[in-house]
Protein backbone atom coordinates (compact mmCIF):
# COMPACT_ATOMS: atom_id res chain seq x y z
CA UNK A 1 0.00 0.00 0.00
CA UNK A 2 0.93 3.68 -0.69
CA UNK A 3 0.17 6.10 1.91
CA UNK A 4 0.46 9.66 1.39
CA UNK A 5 0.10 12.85 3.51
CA UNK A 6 -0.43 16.24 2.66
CA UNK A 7 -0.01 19.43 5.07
CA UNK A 8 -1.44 22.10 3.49
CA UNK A 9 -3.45 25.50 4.27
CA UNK A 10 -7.16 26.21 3.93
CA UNK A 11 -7.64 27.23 0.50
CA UNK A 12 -4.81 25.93 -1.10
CA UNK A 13 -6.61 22.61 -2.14
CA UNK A 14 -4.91 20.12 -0.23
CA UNK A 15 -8.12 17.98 0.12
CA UNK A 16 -8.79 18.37 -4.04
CA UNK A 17 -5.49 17.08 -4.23
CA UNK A 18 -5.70 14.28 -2.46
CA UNK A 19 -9.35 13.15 -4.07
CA UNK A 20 -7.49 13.63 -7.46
CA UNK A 21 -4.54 11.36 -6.98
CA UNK A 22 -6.97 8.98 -5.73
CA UNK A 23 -9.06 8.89 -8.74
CA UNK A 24 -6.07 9.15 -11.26
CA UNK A 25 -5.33 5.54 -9.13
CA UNK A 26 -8.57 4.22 -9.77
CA UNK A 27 -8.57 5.35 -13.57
CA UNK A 28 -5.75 2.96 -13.44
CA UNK A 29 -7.20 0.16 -12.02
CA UNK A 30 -6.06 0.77 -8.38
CA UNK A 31 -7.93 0.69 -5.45
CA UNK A 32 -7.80 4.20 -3.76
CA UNK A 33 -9.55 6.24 -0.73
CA UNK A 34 -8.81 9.74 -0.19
CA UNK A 35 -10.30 12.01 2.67
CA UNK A 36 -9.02 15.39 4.66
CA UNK A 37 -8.40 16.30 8.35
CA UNK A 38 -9.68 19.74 9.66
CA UNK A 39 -8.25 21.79 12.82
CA UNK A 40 -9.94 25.34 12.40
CA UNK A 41 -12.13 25.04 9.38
CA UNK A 42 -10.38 28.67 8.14
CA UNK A 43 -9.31 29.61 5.42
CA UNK A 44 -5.15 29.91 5.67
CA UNK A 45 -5.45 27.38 8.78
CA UNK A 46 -3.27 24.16 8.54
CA UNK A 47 -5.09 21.37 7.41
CA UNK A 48 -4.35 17.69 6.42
CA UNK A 49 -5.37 15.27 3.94
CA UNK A 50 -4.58 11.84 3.04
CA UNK A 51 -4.77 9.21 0.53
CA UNK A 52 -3.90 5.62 -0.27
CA UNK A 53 -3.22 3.79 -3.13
CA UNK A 54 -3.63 -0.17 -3.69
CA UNK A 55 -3.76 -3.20 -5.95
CA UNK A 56 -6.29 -5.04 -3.77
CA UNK A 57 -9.01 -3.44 -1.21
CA UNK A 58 -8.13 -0.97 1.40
CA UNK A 59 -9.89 -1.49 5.10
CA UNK A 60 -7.75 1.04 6.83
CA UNK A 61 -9.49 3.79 7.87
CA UNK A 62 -7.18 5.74 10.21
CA UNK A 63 -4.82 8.67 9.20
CA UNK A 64 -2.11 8.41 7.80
CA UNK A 65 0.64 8.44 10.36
CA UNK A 66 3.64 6.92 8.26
CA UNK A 67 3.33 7.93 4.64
CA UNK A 68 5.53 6.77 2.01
CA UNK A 69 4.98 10.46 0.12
CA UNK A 70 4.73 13.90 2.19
CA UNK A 71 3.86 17.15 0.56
CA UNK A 72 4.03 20.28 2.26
CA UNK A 73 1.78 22.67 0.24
CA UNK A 74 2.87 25.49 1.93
CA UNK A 75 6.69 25.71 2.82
CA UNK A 76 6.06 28.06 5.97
CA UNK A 77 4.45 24.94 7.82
CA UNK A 78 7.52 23.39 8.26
CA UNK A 79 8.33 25.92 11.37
CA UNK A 80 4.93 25.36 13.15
CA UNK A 81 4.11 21.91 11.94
CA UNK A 82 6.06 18.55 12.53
CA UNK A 83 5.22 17.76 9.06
CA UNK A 84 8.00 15.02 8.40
CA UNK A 85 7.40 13.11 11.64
CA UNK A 86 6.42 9.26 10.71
CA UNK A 87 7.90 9.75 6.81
CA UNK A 88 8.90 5.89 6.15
CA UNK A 89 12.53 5.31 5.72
CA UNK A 90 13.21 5.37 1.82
CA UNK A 91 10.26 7.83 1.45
CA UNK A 92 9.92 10.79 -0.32
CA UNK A 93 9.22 14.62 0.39
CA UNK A 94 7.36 16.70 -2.59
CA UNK A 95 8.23 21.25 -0.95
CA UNK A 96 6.06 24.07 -2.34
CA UNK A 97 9.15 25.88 -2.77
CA UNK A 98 11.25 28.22 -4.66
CA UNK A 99 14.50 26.90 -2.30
CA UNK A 100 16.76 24.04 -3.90
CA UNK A 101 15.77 20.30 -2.22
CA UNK A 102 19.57 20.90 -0.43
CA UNK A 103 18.49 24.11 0.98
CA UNK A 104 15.26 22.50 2.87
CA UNK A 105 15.30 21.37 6.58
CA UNK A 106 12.67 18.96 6.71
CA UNK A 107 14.32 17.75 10.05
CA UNK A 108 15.49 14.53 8.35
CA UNK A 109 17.30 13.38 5.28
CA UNK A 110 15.81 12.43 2.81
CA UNK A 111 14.86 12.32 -0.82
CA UNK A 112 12.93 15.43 -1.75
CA UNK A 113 11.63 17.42 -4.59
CA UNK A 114 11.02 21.00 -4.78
CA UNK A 115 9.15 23.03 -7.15
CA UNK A 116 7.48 26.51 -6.86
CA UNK A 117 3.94 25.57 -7.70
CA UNK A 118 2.82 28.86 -6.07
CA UNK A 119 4.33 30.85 -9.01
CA UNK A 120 3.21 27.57 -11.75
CA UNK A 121 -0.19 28.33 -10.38
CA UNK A 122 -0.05 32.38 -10.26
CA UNK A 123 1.37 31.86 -13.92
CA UNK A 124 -1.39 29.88 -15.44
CA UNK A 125 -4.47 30.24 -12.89
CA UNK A 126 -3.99 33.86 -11.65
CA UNK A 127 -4.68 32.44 -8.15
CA UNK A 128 -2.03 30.92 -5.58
CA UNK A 129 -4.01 27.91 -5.58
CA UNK A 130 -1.67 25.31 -5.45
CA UNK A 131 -3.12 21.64 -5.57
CA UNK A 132 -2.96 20.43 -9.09
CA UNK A 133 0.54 22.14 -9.79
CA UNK A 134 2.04 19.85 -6.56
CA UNK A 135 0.54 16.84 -8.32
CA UNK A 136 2.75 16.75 -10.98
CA UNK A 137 5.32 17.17 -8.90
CA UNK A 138 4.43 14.07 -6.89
CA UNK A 139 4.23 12.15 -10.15
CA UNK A 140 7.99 13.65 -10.34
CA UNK A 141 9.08 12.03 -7.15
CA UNK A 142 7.32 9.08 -7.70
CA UNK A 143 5.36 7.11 -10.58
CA UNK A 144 2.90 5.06 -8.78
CA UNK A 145 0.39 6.91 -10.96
CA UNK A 146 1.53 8.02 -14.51
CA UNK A 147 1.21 11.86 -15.23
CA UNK A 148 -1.19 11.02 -18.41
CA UNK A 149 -3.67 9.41 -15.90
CA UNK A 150 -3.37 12.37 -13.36
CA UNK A 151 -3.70 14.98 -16.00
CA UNK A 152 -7.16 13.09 -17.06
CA UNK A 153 -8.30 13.46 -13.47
CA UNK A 154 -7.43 16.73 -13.29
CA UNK A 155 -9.65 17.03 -16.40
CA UNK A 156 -12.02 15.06 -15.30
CA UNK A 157 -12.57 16.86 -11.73
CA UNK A 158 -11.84 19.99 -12.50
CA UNK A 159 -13.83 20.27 -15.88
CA UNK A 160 -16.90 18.58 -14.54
CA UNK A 161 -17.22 21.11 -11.66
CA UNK A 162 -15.65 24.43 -13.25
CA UNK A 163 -15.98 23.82 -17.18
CA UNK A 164 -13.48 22.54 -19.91
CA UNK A 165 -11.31 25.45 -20.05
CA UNK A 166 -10.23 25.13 -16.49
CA UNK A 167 -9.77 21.95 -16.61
CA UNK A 168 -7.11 22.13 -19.25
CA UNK A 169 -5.76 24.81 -17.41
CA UNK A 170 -5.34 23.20 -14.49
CA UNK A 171 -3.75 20.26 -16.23
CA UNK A 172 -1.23 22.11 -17.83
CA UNK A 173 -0.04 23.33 -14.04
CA UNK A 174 0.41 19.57 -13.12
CA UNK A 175 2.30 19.58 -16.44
CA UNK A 176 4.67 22.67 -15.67
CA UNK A 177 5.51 21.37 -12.22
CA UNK A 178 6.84 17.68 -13.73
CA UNK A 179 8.62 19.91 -15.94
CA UNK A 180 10.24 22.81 -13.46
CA UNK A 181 10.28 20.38 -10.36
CA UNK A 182 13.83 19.67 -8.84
CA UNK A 183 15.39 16.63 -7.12
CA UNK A 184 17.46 16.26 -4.29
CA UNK A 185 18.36 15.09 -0.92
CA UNK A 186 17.16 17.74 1.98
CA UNK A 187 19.00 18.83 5.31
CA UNK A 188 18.26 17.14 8.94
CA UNK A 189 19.30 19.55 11.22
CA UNK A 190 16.02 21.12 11.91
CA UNK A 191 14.40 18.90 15.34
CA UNK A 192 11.31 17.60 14.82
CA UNK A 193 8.80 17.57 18.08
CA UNK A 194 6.56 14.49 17.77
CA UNK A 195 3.34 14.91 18.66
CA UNK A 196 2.00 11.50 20.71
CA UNK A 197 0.26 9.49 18.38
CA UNK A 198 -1.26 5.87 19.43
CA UNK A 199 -0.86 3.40 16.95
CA UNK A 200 -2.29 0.56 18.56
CA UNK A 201 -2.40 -2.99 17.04
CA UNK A 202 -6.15 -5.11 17.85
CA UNK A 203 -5.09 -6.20 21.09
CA UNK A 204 -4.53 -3.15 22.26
CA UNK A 205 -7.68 -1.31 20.98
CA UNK A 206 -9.90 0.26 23.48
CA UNK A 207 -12.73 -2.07 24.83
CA UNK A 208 -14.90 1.16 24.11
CA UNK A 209 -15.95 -0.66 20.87
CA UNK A 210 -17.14 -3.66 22.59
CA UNK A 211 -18.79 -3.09 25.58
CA UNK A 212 -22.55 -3.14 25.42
CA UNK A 213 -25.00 -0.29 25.47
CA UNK A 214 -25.60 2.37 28.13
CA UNK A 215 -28.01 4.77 29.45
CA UNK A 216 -27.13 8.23 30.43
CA UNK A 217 -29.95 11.26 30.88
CA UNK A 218 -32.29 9.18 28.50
CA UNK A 219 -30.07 8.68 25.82
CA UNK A 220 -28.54 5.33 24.71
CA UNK A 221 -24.66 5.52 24.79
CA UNK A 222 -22.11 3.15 22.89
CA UNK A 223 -22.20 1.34 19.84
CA UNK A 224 -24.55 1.23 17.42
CA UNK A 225 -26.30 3.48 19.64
CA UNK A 226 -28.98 5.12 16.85
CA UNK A 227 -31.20 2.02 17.01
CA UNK A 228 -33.38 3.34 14.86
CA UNK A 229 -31.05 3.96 12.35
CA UNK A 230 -30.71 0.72 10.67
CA UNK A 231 -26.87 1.22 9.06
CA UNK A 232 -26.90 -2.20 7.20
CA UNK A 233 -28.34 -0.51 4.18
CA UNK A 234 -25.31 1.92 3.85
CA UNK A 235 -23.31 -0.70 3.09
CA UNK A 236 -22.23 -2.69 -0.73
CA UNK A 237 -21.15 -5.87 1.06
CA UNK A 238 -22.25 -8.74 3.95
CA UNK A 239 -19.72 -10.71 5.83
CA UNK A 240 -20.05 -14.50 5.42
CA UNK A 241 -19.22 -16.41 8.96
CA UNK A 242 -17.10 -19.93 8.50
CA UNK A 243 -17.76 -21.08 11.85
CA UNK A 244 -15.42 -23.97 11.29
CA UNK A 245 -12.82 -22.07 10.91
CA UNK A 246 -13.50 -20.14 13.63
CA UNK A 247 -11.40 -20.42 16.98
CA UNK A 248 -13.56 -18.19 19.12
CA UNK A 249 -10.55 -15.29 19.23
CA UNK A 250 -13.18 -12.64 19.17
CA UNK A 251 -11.33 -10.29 17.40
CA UNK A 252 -14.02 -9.53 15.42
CA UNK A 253 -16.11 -8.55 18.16
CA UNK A 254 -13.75 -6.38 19.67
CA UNK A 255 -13.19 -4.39 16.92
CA UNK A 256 -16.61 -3.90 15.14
CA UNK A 257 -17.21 -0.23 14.98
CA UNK A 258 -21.08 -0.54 14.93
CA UNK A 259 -21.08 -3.38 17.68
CA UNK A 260 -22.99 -5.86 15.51
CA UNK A 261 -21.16 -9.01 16.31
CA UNK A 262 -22.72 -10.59 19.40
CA UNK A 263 -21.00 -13.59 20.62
CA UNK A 264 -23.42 -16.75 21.27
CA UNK A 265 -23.15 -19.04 24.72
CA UNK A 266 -20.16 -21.14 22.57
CA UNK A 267 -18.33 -18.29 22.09
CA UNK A 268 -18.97 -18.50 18.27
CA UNK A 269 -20.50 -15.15 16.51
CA UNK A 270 -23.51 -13.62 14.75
CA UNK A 271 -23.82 -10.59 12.90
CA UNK A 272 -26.33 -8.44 13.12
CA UNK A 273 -26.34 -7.06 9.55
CA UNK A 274 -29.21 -4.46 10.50
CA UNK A 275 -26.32 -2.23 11.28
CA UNK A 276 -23.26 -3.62 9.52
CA UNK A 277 -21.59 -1.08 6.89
CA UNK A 278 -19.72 -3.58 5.46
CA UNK A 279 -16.58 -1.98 6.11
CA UNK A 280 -14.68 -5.00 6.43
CA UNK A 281 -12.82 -4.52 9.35
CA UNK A 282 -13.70 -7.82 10.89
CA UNK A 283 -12.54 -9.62 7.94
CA UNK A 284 -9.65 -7.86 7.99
CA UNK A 285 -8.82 -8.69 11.70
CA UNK A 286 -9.69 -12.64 11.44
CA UNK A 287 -6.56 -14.91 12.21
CA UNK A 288 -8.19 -17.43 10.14
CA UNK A 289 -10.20 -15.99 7.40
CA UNK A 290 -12.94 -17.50 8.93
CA UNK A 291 -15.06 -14.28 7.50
CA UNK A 292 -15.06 -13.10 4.42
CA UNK A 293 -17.03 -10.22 2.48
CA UNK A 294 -19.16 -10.53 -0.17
CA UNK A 295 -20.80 -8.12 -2.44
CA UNK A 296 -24.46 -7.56 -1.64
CA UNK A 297 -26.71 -9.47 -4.07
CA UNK A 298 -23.35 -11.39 -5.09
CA UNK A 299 -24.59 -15.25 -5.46
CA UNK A 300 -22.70 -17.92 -2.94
């Protein structure tokens, strides 16, 4: 999987430009998710988004902590932000940035590539708006997606909402960046501050997502609390139970976000798929593939 994290400000398009490397992904072939992170909804704030890329299904639905790619949007972030904590040994940073890759502090070495997509998009969209110019970039760094198929995203995104001509014009950007971008390996000298971040593995998940129902001033508290809202139909696939494969780990029922898997008195599980959203999670999390997901209306 390819995991990539974008710091970026409010209005810059950091969350377009994660939704359109995801789709030039899936115009591949590629399984892809994309979705932002919001502190002060503002704009000029610092905000995140984050996307992943695949050749099989992605069940992951947490942030991005360790990303194989980081772009920094905006190069000012990198004195009030801890933008390259988590970066993956052997990954990659994509700078907003008229400075040389050798001139940046990122607070670690590393591979990075610099290009001033502020003035690319000043140039060609008469607004500092930098999120398709830093996607050619990233196909710079790295060609997990080609820069045909992120140019036709671009298109398709961009045109569809804002017409044809902005569409081209926003593809040419991702264009000029591949073309101006420069590669390098950036300084380490700068410390990074690492914010505390849990990344806990299933046994160590909070029992939050298990324990049963409460009541607290009249309302019910836990999961799958909204009884009446019946969050199976949300969902495009079922899980399918093997209980002979099953040795009674519970995983599953520990991490079910909805709390629809109810053990039985033999310790082997039901689903209540009333509320399952088919995310997949408990497949995911089976030592023994003993569930599996199907597509809804999918024949056995």
């Amino acid at each position: 999987m390819y995991e990539i994290r974008f710091h970026g400000r409010g209005g810059q398009g950091a969350v377009m430009a994660a939704q359109t490397i995801a789709e030039a992904a899936i115009l591949e072939g590629k399984q892809a998710q994309a979705f932002p992170f919001f502190g002060a909804e503002r704009r000029g704030a610092p905000v995140m988004a984050f996307a992943r890329i695949d050749d099989k299904k992605i069940c992951d639905k947490t942030q991005v902590y360790e990303p194989d790619m980081l772009v920094v949007m905006d190069e000012s972030l990198l004195d009030i932000e801890p933008v390259a904590a988590g970066l993956k040994k052997g990954g990659c940073a994509v700078v907003n940035s008229k400075t040389a890759p050798s001139d940046l502090d990122l607070g670690i070495k590393v591979r990075c590539i610099s290009v001033d997509a502020t003035s690319i998009a000043i140039e060609l969209l008469r607004a500092p708006i930098v999120n398709t110019s830093i996607l050619g970039a990233m196909v710079r760094a790295n060609d997990f997606v080609s820069l045909e198929s992120v140019q036709r995203a671009i298109m398709n995104r961009f045109g569809e909402k804002l017409g044809e001509k902005a569409g081209r014009v926003n593809s040419d950007a991702a264009k000029a960046a591949y073309d101006r971008a420069r590669e390098g390996t950036c300084r380490g000298e700068r410390k990074i501050v690492k914010k505390n971040a849990w990344l806990p593995t299933w046994q160590e998940t909070p029992p939050g997502v298990a324990i049963g129902k409460t009541e607290k001033a009249g309302m019910a508290v836990g999961p799958g609390s909204m009884s009446q809202n019946l969050t199976g139909t949300w969902g495009g696939a079922n899980p399918v139970y093997d209980e002979q494969k099953c040795i009674k780990c519970q995983r599953c029922w520990f991490i079910c976000p909805e709390g629809c898997v109810h053990r039985k008195d033999d310790d082997h599980v039901e689903f209540d798929l009333r509320y399952c959203k088919g995310c997949g999670l408990c497949a995911k999390v089976c030592a023994k593939e003993a569930i599996t997901m199907r597509k809804k209306g999918a024949s056995e």
